[in-house]
Protein backbone atom coordinates (compact mmCIF):
# COMPACT_ATOMS: atom_id res chain seq x y z
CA UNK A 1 -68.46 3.59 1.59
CA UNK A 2 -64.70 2.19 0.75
CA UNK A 3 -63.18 1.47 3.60
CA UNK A 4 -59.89 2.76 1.86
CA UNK A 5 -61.96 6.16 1.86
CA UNK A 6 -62.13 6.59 5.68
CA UNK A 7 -59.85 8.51 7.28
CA UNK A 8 -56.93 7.54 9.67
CA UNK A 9 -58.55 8.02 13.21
CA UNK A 10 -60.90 5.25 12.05
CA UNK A 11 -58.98 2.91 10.34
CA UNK A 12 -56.78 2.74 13.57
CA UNK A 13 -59.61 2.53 15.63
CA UNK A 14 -60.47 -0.98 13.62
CA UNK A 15 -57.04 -1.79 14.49
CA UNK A 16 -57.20 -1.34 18.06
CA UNK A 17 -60.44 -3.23 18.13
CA UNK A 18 -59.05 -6.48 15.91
CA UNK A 19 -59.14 -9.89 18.04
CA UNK A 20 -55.67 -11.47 17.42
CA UNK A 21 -52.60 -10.69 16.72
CA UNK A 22 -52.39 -12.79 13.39
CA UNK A 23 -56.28 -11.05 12.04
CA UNK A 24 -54.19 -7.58 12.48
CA UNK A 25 -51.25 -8.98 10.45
CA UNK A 26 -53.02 -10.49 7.86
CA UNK A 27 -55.49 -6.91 7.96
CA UNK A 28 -52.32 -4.68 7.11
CA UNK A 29 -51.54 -7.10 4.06
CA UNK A 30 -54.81 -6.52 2.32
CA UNK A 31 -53.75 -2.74 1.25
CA UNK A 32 -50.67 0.05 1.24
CA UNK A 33 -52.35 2.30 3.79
CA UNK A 34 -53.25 -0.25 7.05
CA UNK A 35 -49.47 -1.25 6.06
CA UNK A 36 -48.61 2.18 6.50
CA UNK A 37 -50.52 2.41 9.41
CA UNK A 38 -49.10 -0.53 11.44
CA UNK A 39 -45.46 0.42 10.41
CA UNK A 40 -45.69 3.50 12.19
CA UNK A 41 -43.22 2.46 15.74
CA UNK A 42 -45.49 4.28 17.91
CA UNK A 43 -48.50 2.63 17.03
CA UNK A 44 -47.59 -0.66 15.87
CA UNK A 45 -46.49 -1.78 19.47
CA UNK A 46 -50.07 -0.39 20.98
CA UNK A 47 -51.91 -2.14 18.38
CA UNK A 48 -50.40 -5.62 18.88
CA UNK A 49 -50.74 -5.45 22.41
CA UNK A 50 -54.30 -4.88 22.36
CA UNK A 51 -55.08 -7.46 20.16
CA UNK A 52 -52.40 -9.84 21.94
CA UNK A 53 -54.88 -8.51 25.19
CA UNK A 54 -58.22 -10.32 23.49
CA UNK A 55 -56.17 -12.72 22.20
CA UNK A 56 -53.93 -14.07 25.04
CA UNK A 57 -55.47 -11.87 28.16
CA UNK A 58 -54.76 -11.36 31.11
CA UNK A 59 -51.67 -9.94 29.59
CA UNK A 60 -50.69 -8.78 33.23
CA UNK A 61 -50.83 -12.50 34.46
CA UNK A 62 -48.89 -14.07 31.57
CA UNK A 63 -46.43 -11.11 32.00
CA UNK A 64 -46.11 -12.66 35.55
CA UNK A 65 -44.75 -16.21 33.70
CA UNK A 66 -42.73 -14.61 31.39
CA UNK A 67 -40.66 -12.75 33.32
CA UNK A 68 -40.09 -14.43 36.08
CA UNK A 69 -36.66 -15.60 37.53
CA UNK A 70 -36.14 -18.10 40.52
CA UNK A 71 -34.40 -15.55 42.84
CA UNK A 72 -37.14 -13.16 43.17
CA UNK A 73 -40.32 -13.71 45.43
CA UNK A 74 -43.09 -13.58 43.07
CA UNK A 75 -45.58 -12.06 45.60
CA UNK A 76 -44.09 -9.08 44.97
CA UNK A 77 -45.03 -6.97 42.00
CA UNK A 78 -42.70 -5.91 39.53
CA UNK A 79 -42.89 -3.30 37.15
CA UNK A 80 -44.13 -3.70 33.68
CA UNK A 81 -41.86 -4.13 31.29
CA UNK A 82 -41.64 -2.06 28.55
CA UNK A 83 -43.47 -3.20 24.97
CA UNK A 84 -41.46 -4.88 22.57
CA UNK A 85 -41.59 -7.76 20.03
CA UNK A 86 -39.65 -9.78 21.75
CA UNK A 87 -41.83 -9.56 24.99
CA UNK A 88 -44.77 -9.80 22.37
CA UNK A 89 -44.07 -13.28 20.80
CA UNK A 90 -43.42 -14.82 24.29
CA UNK A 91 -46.97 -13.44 25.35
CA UNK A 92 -48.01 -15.10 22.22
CA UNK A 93 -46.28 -18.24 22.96
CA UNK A 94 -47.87 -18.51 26.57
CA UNK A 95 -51.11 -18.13 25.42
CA UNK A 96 -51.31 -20.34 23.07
CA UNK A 97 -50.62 -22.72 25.63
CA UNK A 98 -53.27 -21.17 27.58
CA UNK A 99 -56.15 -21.04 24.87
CA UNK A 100 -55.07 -24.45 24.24
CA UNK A 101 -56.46 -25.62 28.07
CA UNK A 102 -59.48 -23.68 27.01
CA UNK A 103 -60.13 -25.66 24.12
CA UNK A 104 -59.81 -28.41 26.51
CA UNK A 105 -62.20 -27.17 29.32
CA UNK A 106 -65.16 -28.30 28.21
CA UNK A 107 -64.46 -31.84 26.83
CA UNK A 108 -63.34 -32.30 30.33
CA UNK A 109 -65.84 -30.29 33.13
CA UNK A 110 -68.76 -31.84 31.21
CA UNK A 111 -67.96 -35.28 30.98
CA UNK A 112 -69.52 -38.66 32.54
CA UNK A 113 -73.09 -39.00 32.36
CA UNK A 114 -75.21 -38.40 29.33
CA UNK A 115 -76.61 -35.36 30.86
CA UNK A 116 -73.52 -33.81 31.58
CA UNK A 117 -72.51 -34.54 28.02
CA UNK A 118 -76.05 -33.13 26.51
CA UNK A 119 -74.85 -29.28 29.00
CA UNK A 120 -71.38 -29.23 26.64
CA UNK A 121 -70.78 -26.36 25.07
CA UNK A 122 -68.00 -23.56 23.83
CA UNK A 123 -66.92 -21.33 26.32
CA UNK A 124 -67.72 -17.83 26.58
CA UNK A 125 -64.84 -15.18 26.01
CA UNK A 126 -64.98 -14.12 29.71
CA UNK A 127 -64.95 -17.85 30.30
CA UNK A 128 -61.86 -18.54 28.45
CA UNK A 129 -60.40 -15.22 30.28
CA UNK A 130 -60.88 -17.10 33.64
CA UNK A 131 -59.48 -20.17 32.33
CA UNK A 132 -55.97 -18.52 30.79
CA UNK A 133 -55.84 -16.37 33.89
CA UNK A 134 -55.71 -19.31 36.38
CA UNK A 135 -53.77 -21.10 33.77
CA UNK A 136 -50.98 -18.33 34.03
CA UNK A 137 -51.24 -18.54 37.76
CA UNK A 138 -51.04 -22.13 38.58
CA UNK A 139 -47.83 -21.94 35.61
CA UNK A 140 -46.01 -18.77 37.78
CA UNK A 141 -46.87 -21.20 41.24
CA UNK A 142 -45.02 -23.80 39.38
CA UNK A 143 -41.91 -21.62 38.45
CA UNK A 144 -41.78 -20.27 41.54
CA UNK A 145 -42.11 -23.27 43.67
CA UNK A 146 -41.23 -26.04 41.10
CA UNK A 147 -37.52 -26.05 40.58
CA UNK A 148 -34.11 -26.39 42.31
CA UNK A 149 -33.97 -24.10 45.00
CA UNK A 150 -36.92 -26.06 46.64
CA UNK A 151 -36.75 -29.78 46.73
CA UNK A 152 -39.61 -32.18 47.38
CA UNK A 153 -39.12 -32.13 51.39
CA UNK A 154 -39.15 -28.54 51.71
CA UNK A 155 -42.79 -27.80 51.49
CA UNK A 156 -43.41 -27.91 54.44
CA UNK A 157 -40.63 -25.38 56.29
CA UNK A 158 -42.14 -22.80 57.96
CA UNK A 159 -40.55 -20.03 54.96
CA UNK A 160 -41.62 -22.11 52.16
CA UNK A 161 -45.15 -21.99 53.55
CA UNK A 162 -44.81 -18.30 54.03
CA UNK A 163 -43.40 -18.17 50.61
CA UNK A 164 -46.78 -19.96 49.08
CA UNK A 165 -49.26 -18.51 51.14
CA UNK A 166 -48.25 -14.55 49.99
CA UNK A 167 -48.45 -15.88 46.73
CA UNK A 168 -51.92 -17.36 46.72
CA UNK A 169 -52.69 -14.21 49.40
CA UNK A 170 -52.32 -11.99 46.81
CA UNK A 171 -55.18 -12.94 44.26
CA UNK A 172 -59.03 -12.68 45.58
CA UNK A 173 -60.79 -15.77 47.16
CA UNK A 174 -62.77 -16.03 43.97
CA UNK A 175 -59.99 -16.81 41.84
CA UNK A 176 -58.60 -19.21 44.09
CA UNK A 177 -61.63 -21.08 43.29
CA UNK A 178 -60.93 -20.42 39.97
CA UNK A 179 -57.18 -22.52 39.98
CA UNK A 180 -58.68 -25.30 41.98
CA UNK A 181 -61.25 -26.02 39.42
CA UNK A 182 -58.00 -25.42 37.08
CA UNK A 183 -56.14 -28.06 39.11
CA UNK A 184 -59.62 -30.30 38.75
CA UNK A 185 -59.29 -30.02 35.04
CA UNK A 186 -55.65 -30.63 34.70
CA UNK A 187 -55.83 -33.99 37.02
CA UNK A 188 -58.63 -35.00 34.86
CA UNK A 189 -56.45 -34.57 31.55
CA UNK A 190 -53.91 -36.70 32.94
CA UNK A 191 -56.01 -39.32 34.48
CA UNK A 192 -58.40 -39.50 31.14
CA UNK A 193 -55.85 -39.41 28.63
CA UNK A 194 -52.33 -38.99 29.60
CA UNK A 195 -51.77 -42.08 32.54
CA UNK A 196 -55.52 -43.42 32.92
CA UNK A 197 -55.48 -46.16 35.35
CA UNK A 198 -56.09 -50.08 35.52
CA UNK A 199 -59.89 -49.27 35.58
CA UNK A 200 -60.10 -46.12 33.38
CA UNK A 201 -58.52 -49.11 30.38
CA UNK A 202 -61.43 -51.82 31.31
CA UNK A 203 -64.13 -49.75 31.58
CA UNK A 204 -63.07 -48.21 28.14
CA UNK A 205 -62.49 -52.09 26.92
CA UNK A 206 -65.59 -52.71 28.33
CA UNK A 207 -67.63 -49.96 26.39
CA UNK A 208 -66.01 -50.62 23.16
CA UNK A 209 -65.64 -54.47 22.85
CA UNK A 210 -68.01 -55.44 25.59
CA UNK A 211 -67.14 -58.74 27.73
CA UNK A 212 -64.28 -59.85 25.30
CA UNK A 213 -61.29 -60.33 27.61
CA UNK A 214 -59.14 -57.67 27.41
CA UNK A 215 -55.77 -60.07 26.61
CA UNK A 216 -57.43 -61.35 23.33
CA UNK A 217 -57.00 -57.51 21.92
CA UNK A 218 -53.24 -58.80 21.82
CA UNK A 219 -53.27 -62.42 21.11
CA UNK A 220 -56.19 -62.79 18.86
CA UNK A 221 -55.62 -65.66 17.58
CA UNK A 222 -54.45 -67.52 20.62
CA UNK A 223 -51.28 -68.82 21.83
């Protein structure tokens, strides 16, 4: 059977069920009618989302980043905003960022010994799912916490402490977890590859050019 030939209840059901944002766009170029389709204003919006949802999800969590401003507490839920293109490509932009520390998760967790290298593998989608959520969360902590209204010496008065606590109050014990072992991750990017330290360099040295002193890498040839 065509796939031109089915009707429009199924064709949109494909649409809803597409994995990214960009597979839906580049879908809708292949023929007329799933242009037609998508061009439609109230089901283009709908359709984006949910693939913007598979793509990018939790879209309630990177909503959270998005729209946040410094003046409001961000323990307190706000209302959805409505769906747009504009709230759309900032989603999009988020995630990426967010898929982009799940690409990273595993060259990082399962690292060190051989063994731990031998357990490496992809994540899982619902894997990656718990890696963008905490991803959004520790970003919103960071926004809300992180800027000019709260210097480095206020962290510890008693309504900045409230502050923090009915943020991290808010999301189950679980998922705490989940943004420490975030945090883990993130301190292990930076120490691996962004600012490794004195050792980090000589034991590298050390596994690639042995016992040849480390200052001959930049005078070869001696004095």
């Amino acid at each position: 059977m065509l796939l031109q030939s089915l009707p429009n209840e199924t064709l949109l059901q494909i649409l809803h069920s597409i994995s990214s944002v960009q597979d839906v766009l580049s879908l809708t170029l292949t023929s007329h009618r799933f242009h037609n389709l998508l061009s439609r204003p109230a089901q283009r919006l709908p359709i984006l989302f949910d693939a913007a949802e598979r793509q990018c999800g939790p879209l309630s969590s990177a909503v959270a980043v998005v729209t946040h401003y410094p003046s409001q507490l961000p323990h307190i839920p706000r209302p959805s905003p409505p769906k747009s293109l504009s709230l759309l490509k900032q989603l999009l932009h988020v995630g990426q960022v967010a898929n982009a520390w799940a690409d990273l998760y595993p060259f990082t967790y399962w690292r060190g010994t051989e063994q731990d290298c031998a357990s490496r593998r992809l994540l899982q989608e619902h894997e990656r799912y718990r890696v963008r959520r905490a991803c959004y969360r520790i970003w919103l902590y960071d926004l809300a916490f992180h800027n000019a209204n709260f210097g480095r010496y206020t962290r510890l008065q008693p309504p900045v402490v409230r502050s923090r606590a009915a943020l991290l109050r808010a999301w189950p014990t679980r998922e705490l977890g989940e943004l420490l072992d975030f945090q883990s991750m993130m301190r292990a990017v930076l120490e691996l590859f962004v600012c490794p330290s004195d050792g980090a360099v000589i034991h590298r040295h050390k596994e690639r050019y042995g016992e040849m002193p480390l200052v001959n890498l930049f005078h070869p040839l001696g004095p």
